[in-house]
Protein backbone atom coordinates (compact mmCIF):
# COMPACT_ATOMS: atom_id res chain seq x y z
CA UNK A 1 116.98 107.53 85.49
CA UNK A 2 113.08 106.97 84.94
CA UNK A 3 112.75 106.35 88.67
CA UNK A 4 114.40 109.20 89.79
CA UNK A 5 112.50 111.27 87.36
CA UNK A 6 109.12 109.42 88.75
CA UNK A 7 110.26 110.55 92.16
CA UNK A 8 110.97 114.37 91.55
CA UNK A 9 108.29 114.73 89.55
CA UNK A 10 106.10 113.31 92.13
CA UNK A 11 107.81 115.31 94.58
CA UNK A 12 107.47 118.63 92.79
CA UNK A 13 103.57 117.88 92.11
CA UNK A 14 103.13 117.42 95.74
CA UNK A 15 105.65 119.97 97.12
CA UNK A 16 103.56 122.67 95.23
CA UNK A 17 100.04 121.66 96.60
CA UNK A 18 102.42 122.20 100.33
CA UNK A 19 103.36 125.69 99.05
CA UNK A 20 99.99 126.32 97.81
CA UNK A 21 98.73 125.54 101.21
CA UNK A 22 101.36 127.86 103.52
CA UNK A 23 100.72 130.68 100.49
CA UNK A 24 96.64 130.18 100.92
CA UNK A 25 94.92 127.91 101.96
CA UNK A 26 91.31 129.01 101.75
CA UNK A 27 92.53 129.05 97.98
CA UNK A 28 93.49 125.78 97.91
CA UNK A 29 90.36 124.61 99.79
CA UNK A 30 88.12 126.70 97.60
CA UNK A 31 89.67 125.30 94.54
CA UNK A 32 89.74 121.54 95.89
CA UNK A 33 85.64 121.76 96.85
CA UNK A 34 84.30 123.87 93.39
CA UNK A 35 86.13 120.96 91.31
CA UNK A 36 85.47 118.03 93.50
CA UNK A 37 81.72 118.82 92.91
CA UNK A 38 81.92 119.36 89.54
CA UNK A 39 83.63 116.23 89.02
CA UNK A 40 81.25 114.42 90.72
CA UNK A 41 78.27 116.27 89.17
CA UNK A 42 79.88 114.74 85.70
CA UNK A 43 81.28 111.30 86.83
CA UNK A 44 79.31 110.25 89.61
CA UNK A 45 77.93 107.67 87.52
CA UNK A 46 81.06 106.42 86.83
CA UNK A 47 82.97 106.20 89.72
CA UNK A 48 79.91 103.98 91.23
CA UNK A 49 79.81 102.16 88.01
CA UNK A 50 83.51 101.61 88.82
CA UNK A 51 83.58 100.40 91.97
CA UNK A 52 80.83 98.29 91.39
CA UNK A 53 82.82 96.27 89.06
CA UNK A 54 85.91 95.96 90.59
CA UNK A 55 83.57 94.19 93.40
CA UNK A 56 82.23 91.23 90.70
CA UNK A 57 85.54 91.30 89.54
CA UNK A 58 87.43 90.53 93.05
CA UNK A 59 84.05 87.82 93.59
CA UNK A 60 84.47 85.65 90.58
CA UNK A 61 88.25 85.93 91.11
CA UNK A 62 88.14 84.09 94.33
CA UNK A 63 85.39 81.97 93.69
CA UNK A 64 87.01 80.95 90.18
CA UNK A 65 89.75 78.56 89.59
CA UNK A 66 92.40 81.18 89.22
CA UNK A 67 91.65 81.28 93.40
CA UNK A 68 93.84 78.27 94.00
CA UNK A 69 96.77 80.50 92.68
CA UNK A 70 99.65 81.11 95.18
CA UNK A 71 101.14 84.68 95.36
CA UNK A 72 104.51 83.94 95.60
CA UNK A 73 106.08 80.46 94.61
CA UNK A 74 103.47 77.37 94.73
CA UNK A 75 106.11 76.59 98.21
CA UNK A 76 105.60 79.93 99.64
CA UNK A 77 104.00 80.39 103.01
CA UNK A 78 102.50 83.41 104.44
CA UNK A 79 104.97 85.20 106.51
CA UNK A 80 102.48 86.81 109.18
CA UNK A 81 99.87 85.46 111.18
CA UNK A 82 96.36 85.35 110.02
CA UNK A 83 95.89 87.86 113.23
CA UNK A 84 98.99 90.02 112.38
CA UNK A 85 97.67 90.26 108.91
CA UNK A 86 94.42 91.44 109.12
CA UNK A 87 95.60 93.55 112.21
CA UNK A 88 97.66 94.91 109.79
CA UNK A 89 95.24 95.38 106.84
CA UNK A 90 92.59 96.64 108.86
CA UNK A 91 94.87 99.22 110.36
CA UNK A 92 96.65 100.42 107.39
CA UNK A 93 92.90 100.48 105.11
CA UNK A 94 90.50 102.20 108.14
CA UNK A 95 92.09 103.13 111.56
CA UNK A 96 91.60 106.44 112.64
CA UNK A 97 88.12 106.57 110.56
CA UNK A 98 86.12 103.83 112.51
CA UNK A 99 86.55 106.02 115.57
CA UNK A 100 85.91 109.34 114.11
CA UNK A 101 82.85 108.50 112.07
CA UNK A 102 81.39 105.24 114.49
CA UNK A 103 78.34 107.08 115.59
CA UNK A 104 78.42 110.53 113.95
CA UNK A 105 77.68 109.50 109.94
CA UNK A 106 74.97 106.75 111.71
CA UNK A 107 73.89 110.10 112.92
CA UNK A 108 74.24 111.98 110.18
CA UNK A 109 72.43 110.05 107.59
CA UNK A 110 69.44 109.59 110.11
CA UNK A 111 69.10 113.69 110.94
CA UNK A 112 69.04 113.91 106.76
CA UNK A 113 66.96 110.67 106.39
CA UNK A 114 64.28 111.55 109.04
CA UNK A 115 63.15 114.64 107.26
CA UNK A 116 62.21 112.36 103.99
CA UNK A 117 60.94 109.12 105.35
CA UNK A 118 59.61 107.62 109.17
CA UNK A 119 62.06 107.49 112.00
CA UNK A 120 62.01 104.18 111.93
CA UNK A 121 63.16 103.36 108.19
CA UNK A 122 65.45 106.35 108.17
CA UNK A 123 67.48 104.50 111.19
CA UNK A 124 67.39 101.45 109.52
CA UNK A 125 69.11 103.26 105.92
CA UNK A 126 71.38 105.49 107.86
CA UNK A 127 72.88 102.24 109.10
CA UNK A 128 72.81 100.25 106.30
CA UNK A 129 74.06 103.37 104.32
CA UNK A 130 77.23 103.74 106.81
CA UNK A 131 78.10 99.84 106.51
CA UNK A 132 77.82 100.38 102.75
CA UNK A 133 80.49 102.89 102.31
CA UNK A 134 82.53 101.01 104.56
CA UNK A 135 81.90 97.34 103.33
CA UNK A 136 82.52 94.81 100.26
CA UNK A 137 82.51 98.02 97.63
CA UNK A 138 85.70 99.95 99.69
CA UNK A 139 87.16 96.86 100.25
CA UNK A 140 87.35 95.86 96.63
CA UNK A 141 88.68 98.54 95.92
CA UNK A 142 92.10 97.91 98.30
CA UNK A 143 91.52 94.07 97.18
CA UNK A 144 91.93 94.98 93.66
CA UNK A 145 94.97 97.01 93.67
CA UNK A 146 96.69 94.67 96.60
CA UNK A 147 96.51 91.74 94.52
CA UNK A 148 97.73 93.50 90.83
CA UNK A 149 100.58 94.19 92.75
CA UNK A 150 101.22 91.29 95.26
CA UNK A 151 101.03 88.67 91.75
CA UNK A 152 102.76 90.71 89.70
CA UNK A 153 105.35 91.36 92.59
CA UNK A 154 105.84 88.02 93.93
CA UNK A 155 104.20 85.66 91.25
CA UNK A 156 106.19 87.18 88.14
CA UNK A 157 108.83 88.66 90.66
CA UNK A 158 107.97 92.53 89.28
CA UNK A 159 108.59 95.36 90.75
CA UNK A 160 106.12 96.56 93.68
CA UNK A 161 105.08 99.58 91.61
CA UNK A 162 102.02 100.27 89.79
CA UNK A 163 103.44 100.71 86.68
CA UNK A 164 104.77 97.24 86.46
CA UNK A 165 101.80 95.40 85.53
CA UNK A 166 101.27 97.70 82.84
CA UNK A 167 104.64 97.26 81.82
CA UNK A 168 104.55 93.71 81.98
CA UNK A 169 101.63 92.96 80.00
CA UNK A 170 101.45 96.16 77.86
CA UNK A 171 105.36 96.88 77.67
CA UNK A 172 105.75 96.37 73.57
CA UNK A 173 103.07 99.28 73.40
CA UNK A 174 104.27 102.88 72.83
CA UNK A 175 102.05 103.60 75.72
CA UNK A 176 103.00 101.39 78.10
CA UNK A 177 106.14 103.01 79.75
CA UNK A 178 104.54 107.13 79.52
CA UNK A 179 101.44 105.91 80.96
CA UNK A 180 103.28 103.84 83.81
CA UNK A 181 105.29 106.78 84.80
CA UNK A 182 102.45 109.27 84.78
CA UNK A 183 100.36 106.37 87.04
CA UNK A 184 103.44 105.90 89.72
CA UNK A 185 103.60 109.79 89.97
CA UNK A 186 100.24 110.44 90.36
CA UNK A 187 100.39 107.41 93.09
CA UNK A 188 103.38 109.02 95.22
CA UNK A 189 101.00 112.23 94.64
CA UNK A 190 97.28 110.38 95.78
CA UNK A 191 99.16 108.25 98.87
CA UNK A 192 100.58 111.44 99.90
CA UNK A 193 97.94 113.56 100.03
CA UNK A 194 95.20 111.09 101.30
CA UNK A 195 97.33 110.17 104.25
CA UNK A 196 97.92 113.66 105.26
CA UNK A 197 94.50 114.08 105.46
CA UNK A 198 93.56 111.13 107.71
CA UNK A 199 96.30 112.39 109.82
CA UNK A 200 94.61 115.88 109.92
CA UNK A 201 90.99 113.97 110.85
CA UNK A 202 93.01 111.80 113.77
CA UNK A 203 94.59 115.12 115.00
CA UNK A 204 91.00 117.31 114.89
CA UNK A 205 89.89 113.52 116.92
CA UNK A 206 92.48 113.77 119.39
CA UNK A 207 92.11 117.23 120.52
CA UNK A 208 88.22 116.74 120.71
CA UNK A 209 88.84 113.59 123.12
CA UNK A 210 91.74 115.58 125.35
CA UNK A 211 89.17 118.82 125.39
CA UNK A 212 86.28 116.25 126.71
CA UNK A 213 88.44 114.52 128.68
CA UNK A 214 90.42 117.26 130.82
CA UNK A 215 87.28 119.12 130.80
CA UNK A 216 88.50 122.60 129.35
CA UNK A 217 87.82 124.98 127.00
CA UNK A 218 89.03 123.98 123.27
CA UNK A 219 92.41 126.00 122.90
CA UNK A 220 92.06 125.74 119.00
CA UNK A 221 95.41 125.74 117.28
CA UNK A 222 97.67 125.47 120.05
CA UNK A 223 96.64 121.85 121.19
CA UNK A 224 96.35 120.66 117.24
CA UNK A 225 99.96 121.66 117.22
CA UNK A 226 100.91 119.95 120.21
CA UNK A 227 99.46 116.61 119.32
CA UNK A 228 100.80 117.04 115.84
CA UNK A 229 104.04 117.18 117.50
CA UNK A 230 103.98 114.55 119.53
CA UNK A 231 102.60 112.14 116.58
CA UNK A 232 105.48 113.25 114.51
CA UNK A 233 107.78 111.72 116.84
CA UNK A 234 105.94 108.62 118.04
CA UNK A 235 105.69 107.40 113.77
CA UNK A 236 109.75 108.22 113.71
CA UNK A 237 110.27 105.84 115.79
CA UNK A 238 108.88 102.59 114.18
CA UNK A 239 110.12 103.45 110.53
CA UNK A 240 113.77 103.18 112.50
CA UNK A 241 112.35 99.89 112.99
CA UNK A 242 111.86 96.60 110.00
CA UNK A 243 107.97 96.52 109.02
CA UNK A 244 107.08 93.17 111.09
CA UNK A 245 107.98 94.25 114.54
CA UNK A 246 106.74 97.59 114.33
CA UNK A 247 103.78 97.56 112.25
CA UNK A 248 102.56 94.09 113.57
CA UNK A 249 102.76 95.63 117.29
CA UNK A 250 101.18 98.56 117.09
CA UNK A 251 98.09 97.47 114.74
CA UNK A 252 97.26 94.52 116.87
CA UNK A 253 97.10 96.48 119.97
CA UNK A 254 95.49 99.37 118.34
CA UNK A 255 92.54 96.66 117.26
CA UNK A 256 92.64 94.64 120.63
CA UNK A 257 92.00 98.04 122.16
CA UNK A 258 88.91 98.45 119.81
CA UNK A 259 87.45 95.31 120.24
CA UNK A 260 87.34 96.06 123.85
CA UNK A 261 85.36 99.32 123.14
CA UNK A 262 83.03 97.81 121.03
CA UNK A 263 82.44 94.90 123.69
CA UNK A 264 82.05 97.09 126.59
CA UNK A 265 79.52 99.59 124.45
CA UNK A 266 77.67 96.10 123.49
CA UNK A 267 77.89 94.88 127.37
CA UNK A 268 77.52 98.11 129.21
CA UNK A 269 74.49 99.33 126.69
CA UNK A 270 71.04 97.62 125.96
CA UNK A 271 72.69 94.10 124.52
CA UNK A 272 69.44 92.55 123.56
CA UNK A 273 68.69 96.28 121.04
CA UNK A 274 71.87 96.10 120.00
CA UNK A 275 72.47 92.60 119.02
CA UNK A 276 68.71 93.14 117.41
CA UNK A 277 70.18 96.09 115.47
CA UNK A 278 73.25 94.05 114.01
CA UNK A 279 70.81 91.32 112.61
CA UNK A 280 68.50 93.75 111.20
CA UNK A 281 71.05 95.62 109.41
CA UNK A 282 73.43 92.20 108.79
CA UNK A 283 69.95 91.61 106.56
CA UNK A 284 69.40 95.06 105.02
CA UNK A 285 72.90 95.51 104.08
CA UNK A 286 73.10 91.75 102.06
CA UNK A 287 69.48 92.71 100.55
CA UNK A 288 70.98 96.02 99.30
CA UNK A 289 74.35 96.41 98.80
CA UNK A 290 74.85 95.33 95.38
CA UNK A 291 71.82 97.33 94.00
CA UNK A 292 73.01 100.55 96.03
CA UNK A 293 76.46 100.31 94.25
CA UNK A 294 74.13 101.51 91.02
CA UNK A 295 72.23 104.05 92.82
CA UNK A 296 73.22 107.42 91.75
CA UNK A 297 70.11 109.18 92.48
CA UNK A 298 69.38 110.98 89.32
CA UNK A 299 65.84 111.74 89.91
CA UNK A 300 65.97 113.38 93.24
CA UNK A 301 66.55 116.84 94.13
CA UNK A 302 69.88 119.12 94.58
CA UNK A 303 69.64 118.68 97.84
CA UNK A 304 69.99 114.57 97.66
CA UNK A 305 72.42 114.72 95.16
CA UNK A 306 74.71 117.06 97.35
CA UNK A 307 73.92 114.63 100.01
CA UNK A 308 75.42 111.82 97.97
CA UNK A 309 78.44 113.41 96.73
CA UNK A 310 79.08 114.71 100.21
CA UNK A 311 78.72 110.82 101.32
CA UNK A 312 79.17 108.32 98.98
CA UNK A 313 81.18 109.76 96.29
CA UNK A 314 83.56 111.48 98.75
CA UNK A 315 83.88 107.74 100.59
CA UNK A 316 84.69 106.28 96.77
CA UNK A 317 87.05 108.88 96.17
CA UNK A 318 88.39 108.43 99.62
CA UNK A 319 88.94 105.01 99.41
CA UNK A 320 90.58 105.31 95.45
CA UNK A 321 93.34 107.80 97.39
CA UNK A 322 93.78 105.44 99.98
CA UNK A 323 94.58 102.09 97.28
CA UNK A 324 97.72 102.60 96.14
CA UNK A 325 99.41 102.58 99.62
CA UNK A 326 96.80 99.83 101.23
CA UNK A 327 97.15 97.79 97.88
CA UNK A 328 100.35 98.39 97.86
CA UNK A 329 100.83 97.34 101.86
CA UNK A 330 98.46 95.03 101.96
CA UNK A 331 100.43 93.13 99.33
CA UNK A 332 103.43 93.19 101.22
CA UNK A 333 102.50 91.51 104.18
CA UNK A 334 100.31 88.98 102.01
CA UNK A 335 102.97 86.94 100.20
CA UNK A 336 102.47 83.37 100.08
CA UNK A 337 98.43 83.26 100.43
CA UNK A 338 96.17 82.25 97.87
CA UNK A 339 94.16 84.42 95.64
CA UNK A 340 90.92 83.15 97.25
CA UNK A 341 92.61 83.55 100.96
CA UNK A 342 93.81 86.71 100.34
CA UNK A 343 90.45 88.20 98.88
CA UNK A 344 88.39 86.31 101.42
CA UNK A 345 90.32 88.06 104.28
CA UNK A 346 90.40 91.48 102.07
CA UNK A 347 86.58 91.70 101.87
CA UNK A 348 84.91 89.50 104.34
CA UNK A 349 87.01 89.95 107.73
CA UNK A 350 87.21 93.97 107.50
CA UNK A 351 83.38 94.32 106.46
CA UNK A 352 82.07 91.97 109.31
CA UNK A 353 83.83 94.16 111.77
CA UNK A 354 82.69 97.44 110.20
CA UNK A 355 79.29 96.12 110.17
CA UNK A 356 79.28 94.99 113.55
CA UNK A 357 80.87 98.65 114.81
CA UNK A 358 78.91 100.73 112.71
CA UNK A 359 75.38 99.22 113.90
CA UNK A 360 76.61 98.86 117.47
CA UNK A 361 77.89 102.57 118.27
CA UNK A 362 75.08 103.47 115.53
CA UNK A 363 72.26 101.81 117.51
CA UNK A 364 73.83 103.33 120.76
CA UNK A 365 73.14 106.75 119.61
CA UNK A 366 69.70 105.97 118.42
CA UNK A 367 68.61 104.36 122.04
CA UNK A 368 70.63 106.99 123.97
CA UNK A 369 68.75 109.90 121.85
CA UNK A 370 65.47 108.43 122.44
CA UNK A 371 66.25 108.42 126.30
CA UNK A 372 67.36 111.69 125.71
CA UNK A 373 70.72 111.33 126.79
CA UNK A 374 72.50 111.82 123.77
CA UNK A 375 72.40 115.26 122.07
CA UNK A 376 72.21 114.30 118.07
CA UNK A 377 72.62 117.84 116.74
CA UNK A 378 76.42 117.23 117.71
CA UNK A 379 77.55 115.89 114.67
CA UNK A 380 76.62 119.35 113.34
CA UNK A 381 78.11 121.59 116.15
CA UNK A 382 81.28 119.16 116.73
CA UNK A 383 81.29 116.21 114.58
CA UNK A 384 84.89 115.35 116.20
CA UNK A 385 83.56 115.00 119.55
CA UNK A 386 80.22 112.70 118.64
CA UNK A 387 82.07 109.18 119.71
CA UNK A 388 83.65 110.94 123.16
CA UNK A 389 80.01 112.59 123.77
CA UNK A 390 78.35 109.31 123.03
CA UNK A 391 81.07 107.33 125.67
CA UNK A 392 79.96 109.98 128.54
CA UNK A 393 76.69 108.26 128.24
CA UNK A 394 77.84 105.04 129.71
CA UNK A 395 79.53 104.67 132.88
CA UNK A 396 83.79 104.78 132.60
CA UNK A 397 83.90 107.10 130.42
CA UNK A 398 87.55 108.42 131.75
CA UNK A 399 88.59 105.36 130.79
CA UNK A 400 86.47 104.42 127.65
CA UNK A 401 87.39 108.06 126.17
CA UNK A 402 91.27 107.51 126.88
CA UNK A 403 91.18 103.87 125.66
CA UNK A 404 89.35 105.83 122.74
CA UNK A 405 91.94 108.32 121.78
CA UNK A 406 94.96 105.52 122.56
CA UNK A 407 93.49 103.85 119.91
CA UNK A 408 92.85 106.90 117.69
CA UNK A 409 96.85 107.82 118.23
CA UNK A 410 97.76 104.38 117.70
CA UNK A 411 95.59 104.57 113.55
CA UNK A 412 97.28 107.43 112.80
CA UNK A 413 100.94 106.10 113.95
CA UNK A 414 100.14 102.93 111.91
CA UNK A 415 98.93 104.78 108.85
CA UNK A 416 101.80 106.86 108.69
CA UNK A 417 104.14 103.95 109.23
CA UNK A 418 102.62 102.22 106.34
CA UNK A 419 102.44 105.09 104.11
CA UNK A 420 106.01 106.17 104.62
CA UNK A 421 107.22 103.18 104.07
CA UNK A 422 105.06 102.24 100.81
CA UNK A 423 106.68 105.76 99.16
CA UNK A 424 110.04 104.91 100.36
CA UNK A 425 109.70 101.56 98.31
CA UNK A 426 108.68 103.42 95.68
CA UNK A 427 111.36 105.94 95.52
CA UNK A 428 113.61 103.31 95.26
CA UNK A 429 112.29 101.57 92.61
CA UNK A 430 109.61 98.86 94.14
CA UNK A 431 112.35 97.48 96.73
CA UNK A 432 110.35 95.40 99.29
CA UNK A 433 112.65 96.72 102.12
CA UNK A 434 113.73 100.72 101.64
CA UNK A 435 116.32 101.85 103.47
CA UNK A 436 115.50 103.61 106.61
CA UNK A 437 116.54 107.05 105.77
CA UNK A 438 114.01 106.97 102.90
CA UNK A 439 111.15 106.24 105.24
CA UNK A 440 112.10 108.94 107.44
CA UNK A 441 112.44 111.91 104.78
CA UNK A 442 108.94 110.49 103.68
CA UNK A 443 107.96 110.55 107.25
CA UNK A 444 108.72 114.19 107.71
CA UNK A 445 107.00 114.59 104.44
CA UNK A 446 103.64 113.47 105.59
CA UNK A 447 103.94 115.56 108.58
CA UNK A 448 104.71 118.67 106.92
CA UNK A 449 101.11 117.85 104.77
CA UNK A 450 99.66 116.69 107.51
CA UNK A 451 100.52 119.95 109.01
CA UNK A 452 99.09 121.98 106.50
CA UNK A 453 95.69 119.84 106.38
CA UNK A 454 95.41 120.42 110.31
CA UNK A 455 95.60 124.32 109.21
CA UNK A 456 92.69 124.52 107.13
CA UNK A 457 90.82 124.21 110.40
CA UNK A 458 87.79 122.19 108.45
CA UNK A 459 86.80 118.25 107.84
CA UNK A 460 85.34 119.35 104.43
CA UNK A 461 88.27 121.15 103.00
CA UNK A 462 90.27 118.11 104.15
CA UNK A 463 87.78 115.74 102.38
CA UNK A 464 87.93 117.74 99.15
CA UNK A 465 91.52 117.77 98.95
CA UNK A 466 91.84 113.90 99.22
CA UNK A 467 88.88 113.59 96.86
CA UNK A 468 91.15 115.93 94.56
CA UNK A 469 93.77 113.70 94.74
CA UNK A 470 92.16 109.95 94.04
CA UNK A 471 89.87 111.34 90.83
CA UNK A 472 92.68 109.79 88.16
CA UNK A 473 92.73 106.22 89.64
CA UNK A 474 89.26 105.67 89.02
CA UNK A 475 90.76 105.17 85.12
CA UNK A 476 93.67 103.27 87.09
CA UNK A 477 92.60 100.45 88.77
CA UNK A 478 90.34 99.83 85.83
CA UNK A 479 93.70 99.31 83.42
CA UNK A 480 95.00 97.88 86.50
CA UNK A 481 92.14 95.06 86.60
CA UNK A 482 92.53 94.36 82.54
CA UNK A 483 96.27 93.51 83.38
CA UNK A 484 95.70 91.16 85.85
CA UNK A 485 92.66 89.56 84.14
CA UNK A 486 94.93 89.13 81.11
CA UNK A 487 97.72 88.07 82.93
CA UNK A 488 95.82 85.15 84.91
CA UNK A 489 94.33 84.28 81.36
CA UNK A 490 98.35 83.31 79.52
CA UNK A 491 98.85 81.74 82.92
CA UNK A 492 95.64 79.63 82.72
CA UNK A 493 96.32 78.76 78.97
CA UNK A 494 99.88 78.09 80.09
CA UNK A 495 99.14 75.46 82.75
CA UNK A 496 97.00 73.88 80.37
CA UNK A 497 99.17 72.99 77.19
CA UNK A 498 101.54 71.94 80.26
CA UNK A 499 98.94 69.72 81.44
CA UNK A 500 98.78 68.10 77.69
């Protein structure tokens, strides 16, 4: 009874932000970006404060001796490849985002930067900036949730729900069971909406790489709602299908196609400015990225401090609408590692890549700019088109663009596919395999908000909505984390009267 009242109150919460959105949406944008920023205006502090923590927690968690612990059975072997399974992970926690935002937030941050500082410096903290919201702090933030639920889950054989750790360790509480329903509704509600608005960002993506690519004038609308369509159908297909052979596919060629971008763009570019750039902000970044997970900016102007919640709150709440599902998936596909595999690959593998994109396709636009190839005021006029523009630089750019928007179809698909199926395990109460027609009503679901994200015609609206969405799990994963951390601690004093 609880978990079918979990999953029609969840569905009722996010069927009315659908209605709101075919009533009015410039209402329901409107609404989403006044509250966002008075949220963050109020808790800024907090959610960095937040994040930051989770980080030092996930660090001395690996690095401790509760590392050596096995989720699963001490017998239990990971299922997927290490490939597969960051493939996977990496798919399922960035995708379509690396290819929307690889040279235009670079960009960004350096237009803002350059009017407060020398060229020079403002390149180097636009890039470190972009690896920053992309790095150790996001990261921790999927790490965190993934492995609540994967050693709960497979360790104490729980349900794969958020609410079960809380159960588990807090369930003699009057609190416990209210607060874990509340938590698993508002996590059908945050995985719901923040998907649906990464598919809205791949879709805006799409149509700007077809429009380059065909050469034609942007149709608007019409084209969004083609490729919508055709997305719809191509993610039906692999929830027919069990999560290894369909997820595992399409994420490793989605990422072998990326690799090959960034490879050429290193190659076909100047290698010796680039490879300088990755070392030079390899350094910065490791200098600052624990200090800039406290900087809030308080003594700067309005015009900083709308910079920063535009950027680096937005990314924070991003990333907090994004971890149930990628905790949740990411657990999934990670039983039988160790706590210290399992964060290693969660933090380490997925920043190194970001870092070495970001500065790459970053560095590209700086050098093509200064040659005056590359128009910068484009992530202004059409921040969608700002990778595409920057490919048309270099020669192949037929192909680079369509290898480009492959792998941009390929995200969404993936995120989708991981999505649906993380709600249809919920909706069924935490089963680790949900049964098919479950992941498809959630797939058409997604699409339908998806659909009504693509209609609001604007990045920012989209980004406030999600934002909306993921400002109650910054209180989450914080009870989340005291679970876990109390959990390990009976386990540790368990072992050791054992020992005796």
């Amino acid at each position: 009874m609880l978990r079918n009242a979990t999953f029609l109150t969840a569905m009722a919460l996010t069927s009315a932000v659908m209605i709101w959105g075919i009533i009015d949406i410039a209402g329901l944008a409107t609404f989403a970006d006044t509250t966002v920023r008075t949220l963050f205006q109020s808790r800024g502090w907090f959610v960095m404060l937040t994040v930051t923590i989770l980080l030092v927690c996930c660090v001395v968690l690996a690095l401790g001796p509760a590392g050596k612990i096995r989720l699963g059975a001490d017998d239990d072997r990971p299922e997927f490849s290490t490939f597969s399974w960051l493939s996977m992970m990496f798919a399922a926690g960035m995708g379509v985002g690396l290819l929307f935002y690889g040279v235009a937030e670079p960009m960004t941050h350096y237009n803002f930067m350059s009017q407060l500082m020398k060229p020079q410096q403002a390149a180097t903290n636009a890039l470190s900036l972009t690896v920053f919201h992309w790095g150790f702090h996001a990261w921790a933030i999927y790490g965190l949730v993934g492995l609540v639920i994967a050693y709960f889950g497979f360790r104490h054989n729980k349900p794969q729900l958020l609410s079960a750790p809380i159960n588990a360790v807090f369930g003699k509480s009057w609190w416990a069971k209210p607060t874990g329903f509340v938590v698993d509704v508002l996590t059908i509600y945050a995985i719901a909406i923040g998907l649906a608005g990464s598919f809205a960002m791949g879709v805006f993506q799409a149509q700007s790489g077809i429009v380059r690519i065909l050469g034609i004038a942007d149709p608007g609308l019409p084209l969004s709602l083609i490729i919508f369509a055709v997305l719809f159908v191509a993610y039906l297909l692999p929830l027919m299908r069990d999560l290894g052979s369909g997820m595992a596919t399409l994420s490793n060629t989605a990422i072998i196609i990326t690799v090959t971008l960034l490879l050429y763009v290193l190659l076909a570019g100047p290698t010796h400015f680039l490879m300088g750039t990755v070392v030079q902000t390899m350094g910065v970044y490791i200098t600052d990225f624990f200090p800039h997970g406290f900087a809030v900016y308080t003594f700067w102007d309005d015009t900083v401090q709308h910079w920063f919640s535009s950027w680096t709150l937005n990314y924070m709440a991003w990333w907090l609408a994004w971890a149930p599902f990628v905790g949740v998936f990411i657990a999934r596909i990670s039983k039988g590692r160790t706590i210290r595999e399992f964060l290693a690959g969660v933090l380490l593998a997925p920043t190194g890549f970001s870092l070495l994109w970001f500065s790459i396709l970053g560095a590209m636009g700086f050098f093509q700019t200064y040659n005056q190839v590359y128009d910068p005021t484009i992530v202004q006029t059409n921040i969608n088109g700002s990778t595409f523009a920057l490919l048309e630089t270099l020669p192949g750019a037929t192909i680079t663009s369509l290898l480009t928007l492959t792998s941009a179809l390929l995200f969404i698909i993936t995120s989708v596919v991981s999505a649906a199926y993380v709600l249809a395990m919920f909706s069924v109460g935490g089963d680790q395999n949900p049964p098919t027609k479950m992941k498809l009503t959630w797939g058409a679901i997604l699409g339908a908000l998806g659909l009504i994200m693509i209609l609001t015609d604007s990045i920012e609206a989209v980004k406030a909505i999600i934002a909306l969405s993921a400002n109650p799990f910054v209180f989450i994963v914080l009870l989340l984390m005291v679970c876990l951390l109390k959990s390990l601690k009976m386990e540790a004093a368990k072992t050791k009267k054992g020992a005796e």
